[in-house]
N, C-alpha and C. Protein backbone atom coordinates (compact mmCIF):
# COMPACT_ATOMS: atom_id res chain seq x y z
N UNK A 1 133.20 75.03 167.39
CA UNK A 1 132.45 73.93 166.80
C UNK A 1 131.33 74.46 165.90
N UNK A 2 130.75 75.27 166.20
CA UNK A 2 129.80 76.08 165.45
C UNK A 2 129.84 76.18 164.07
N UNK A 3 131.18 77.06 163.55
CA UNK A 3 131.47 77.18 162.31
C UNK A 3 132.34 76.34 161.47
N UNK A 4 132.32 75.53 162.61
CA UNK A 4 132.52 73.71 161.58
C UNK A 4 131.56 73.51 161.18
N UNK A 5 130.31 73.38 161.77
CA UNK A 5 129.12 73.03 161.70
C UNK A 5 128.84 74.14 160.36
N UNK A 6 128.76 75.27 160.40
CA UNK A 6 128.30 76.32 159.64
C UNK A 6 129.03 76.14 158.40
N UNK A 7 130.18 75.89 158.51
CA UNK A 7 131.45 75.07 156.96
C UNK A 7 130.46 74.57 156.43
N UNK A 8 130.46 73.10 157.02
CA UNK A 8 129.65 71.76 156.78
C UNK A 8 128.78 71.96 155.79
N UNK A 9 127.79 72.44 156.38
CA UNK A 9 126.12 72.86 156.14
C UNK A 9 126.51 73.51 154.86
N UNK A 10 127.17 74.63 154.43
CA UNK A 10 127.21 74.77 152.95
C UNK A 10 127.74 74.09 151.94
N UNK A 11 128.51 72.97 152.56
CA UNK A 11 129.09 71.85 151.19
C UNK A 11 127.78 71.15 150.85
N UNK A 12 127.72 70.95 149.89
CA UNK A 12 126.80 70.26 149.28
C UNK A 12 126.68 69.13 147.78
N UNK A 13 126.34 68.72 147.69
CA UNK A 13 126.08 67.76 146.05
C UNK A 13 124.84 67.87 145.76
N UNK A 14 124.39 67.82 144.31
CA UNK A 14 123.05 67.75 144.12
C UNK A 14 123.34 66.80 143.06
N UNK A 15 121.90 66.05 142.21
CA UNK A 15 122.25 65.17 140.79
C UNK A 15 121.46 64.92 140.23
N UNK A 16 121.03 64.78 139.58
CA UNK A 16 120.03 64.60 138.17
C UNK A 16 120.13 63.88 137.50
N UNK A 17 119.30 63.65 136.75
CA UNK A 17 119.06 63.24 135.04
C UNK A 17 118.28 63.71 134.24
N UNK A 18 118.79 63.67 132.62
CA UNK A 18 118.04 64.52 132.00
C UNK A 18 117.99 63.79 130.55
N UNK A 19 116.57 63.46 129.57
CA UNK A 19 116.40 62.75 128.30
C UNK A 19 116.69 64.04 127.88
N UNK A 20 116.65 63.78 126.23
CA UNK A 20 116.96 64.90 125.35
C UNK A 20 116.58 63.91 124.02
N UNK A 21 115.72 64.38 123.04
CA UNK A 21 115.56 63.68 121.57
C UNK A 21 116.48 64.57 120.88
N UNK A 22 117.54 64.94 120.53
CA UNK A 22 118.28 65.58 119.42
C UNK A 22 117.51 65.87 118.20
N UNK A 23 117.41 65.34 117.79
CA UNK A 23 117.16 64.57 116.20
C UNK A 23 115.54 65.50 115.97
N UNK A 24 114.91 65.25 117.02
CA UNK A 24 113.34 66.07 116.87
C UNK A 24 112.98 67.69 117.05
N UNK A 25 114.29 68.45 117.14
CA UNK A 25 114.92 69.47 117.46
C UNK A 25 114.54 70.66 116.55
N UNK A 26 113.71 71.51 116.93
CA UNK A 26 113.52 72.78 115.86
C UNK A 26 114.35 73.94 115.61
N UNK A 27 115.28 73.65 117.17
CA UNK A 27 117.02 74.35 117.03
C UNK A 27 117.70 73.62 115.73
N UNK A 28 117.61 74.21 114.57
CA UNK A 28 118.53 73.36 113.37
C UNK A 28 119.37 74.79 112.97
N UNK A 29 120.75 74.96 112.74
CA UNK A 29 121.39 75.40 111.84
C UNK A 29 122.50 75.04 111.08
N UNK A 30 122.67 75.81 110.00
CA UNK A 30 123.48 75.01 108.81
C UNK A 30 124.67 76.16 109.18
N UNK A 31 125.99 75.20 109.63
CA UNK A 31 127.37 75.66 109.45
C UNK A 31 128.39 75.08 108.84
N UNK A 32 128.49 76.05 107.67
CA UNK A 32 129.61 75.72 106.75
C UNK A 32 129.18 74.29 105.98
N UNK A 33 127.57 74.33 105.55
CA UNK A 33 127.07 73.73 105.03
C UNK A 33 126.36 72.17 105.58
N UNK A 34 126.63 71.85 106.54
CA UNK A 34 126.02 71.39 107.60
C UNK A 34 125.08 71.74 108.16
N UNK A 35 124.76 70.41 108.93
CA UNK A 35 123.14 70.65 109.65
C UNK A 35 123.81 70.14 110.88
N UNK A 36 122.83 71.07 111.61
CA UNK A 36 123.36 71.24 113.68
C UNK A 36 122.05 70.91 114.23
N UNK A 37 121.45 70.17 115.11
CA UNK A 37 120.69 70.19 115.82
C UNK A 37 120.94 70.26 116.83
N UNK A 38 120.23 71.14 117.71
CA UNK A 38 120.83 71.79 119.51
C UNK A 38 119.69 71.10 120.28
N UNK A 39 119.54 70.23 121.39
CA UNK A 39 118.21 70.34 122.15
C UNK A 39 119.30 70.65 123.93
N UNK A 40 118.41 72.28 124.28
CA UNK A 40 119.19 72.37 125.65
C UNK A 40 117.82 72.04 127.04
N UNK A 41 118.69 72.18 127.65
CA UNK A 41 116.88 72.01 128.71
C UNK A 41 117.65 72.80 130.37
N UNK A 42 116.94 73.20 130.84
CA UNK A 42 117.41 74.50 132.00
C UNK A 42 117.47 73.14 133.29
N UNK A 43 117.92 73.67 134.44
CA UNK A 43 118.47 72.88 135.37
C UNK A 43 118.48 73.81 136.75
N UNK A 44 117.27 73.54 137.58
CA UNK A 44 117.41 74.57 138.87
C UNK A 44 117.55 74.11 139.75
N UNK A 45 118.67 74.57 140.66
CA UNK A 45 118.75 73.62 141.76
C UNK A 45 118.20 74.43 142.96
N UNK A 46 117.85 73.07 143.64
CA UNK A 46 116.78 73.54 144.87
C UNK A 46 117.66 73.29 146.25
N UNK A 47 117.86 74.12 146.94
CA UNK A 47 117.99 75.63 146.88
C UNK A 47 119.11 76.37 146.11
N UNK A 48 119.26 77.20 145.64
CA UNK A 48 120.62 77.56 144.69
C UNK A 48 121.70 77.33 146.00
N UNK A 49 122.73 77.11 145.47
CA UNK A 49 124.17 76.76 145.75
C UNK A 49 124.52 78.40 146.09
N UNK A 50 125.15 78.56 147.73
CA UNK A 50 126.06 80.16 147.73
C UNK A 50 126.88 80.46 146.90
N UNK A 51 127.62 79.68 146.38
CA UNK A 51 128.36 80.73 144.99
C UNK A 51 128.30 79.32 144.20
N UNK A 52 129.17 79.53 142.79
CA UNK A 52 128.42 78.77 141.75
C UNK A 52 129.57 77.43 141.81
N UNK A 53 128.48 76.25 141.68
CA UNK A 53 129.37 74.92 141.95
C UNK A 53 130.18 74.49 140.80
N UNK A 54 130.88 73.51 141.17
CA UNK A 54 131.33 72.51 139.87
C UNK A 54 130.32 71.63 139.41
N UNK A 55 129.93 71.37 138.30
CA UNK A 55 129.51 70.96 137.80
C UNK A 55 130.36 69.75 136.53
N UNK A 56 129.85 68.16 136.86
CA UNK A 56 130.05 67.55 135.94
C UNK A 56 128.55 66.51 135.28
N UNK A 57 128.66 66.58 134.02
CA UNK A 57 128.16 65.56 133.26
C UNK A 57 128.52 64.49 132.28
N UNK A 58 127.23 63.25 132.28
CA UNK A 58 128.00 62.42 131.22
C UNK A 58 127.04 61.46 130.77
N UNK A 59 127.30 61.52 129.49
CA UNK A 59 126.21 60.33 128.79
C UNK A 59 125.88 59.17 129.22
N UNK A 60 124.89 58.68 129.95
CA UNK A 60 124.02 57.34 130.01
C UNK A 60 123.77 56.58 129.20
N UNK A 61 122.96 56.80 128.32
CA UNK A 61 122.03 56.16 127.46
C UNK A 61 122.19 56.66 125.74
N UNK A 62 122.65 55.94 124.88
CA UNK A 62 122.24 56.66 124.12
C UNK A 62 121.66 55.72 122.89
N UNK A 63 120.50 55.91 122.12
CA UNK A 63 119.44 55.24 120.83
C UNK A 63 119.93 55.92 119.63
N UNK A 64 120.86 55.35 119.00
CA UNK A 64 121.20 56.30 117.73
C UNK A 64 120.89 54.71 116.00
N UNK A 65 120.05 55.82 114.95
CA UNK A 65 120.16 54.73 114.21
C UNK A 65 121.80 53.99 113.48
N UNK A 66 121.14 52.94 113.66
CA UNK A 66 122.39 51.87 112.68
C UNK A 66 122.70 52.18 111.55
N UNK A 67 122.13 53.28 110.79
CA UNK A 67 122.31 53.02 109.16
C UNK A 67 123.45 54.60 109.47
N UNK A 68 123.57 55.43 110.09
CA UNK A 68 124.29 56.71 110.37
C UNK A 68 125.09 56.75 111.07
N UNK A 69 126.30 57.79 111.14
CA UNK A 69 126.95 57.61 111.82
C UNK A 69 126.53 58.60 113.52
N UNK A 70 127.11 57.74 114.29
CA UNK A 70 126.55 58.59 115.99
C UNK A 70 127.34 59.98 116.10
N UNK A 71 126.89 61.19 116.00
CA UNK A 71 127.70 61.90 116.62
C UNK A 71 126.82 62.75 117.60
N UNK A 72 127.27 62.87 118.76
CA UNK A 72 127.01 63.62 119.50
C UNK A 72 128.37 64.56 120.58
N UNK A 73 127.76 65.84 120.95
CA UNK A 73 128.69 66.59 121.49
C UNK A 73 127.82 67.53 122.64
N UNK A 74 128.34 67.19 124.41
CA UNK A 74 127.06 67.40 125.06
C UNK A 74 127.96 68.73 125.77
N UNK A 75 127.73 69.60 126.43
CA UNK A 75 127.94 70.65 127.18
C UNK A 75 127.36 70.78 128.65
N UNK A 76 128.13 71.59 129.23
CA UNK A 76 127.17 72.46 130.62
C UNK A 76 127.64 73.75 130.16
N UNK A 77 126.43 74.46 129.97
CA UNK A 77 126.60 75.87 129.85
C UNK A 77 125.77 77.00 131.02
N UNK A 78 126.25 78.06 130.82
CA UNK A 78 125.52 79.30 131.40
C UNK A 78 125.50 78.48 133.00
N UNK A 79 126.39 78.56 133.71
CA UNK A 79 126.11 78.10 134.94
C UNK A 79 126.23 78.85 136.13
N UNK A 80 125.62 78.79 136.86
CA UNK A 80 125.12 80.24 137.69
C UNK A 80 124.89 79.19 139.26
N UNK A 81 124.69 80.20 140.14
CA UNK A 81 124.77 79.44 141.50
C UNK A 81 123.37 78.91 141.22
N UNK A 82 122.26 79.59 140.61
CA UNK A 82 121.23 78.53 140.92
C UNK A 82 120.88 78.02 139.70
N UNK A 83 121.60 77.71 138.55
CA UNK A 83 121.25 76.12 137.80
C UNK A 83 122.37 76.30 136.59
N UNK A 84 122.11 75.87 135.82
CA UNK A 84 122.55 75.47 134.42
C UNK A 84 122.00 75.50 133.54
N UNK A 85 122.51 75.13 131.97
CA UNK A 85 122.18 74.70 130.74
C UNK A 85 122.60 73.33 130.03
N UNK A 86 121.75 72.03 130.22
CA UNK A 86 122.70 71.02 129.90
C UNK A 86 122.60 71.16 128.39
N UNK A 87 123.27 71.24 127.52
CA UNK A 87 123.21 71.00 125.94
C UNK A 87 123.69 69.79 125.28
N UNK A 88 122.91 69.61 124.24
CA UNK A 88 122.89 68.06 123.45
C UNK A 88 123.03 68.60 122.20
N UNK A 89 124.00 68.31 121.04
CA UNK A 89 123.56 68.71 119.55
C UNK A 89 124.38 67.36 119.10
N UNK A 90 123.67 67.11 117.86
CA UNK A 90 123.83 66.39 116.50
C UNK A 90 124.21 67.25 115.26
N UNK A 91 125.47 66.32 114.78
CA UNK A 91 125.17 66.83 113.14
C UNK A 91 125.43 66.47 112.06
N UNK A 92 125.29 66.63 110.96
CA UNK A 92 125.43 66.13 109.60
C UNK A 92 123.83 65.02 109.77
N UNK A 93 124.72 63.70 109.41
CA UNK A 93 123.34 62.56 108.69
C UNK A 93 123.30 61.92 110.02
N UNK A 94 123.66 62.30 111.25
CA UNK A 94 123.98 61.43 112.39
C UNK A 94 122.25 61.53 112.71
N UNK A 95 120.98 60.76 113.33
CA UNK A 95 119.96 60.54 113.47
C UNK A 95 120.15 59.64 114.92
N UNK A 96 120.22 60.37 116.00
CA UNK A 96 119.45 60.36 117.55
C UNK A 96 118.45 60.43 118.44
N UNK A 97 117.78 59.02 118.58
CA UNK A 97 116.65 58.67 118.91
C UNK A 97 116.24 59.62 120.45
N UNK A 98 117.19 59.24 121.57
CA UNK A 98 117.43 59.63 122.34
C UNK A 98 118.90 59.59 123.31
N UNK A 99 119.13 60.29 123.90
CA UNK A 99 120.62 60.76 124.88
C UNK A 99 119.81 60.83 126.32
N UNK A 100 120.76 60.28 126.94
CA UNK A 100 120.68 60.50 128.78
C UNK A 100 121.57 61.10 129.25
N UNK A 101 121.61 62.20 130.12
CA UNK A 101 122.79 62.80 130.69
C UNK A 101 122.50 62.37 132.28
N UNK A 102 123.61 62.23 133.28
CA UNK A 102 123.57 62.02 134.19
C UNK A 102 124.53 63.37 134.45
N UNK A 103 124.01 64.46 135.78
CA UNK A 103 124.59 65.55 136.11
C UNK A 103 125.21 65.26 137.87
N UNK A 104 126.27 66.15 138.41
CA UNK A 104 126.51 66.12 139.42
C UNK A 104 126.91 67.77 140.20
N UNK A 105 126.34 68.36 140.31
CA UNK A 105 126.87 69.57 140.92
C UNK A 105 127.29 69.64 142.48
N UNK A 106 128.53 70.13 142.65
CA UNK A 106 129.19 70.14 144.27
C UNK A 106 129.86 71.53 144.64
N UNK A 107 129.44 72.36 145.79
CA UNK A 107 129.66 73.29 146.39
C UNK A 107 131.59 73.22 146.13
N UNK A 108 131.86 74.29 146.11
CA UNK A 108 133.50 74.11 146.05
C UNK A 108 134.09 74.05 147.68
């Protein structure tokens, strides 16, 4: 019974949320004549996870102007037992007020 118990105790879920302004972004680069705006933001989980979880995310919220078109393209990067990188970029004439990510990380 013990190391049922001891199983148990390391499954886990953790979850978040995270704003991001795109658009106000001093990450800008031009590819292949385009404009990229990146906004990432770090993610630590308390206590780190024993080896590194699954991780999913997904857009909530998003304020984009009417006169442009919306593009956005969001990521989980660099993910490690104790956190992540959620990433947000825009590009071309697309103008993003703000993005919501909702995160879920789970022990395998």
């Amino acid at each position: 019974m013990s190391s049922l118990k001891t199983s148990l105790a390391a499954k886990r879920c953790e979850s978040g949320s995270e704003g991001f302004e795109p658009h106000n972004q001093s990450t800008v680069t031009d590819i292949n004549g385009g404009i990229t705006r990146t906004h990432t933001k770090h993610v630590t989980f308390s206590p780190p996870f024993p080896s590194i979880p699954k991780v999913t995310a997904g857009i909530t919220y998003i304020d984009a102007e009417h006169t442009t078109n919306t593009r956005i393209h969001t990521d989980v990067i660099n993910l490690q037992a104790s956190g992540f990188d959620l990433k947000v970029q825009e590009w071309l004439d697309s103008y993003n007020y703000g993005v919501n990510l909702m995160w879920m990380a789970c022990s395998n």
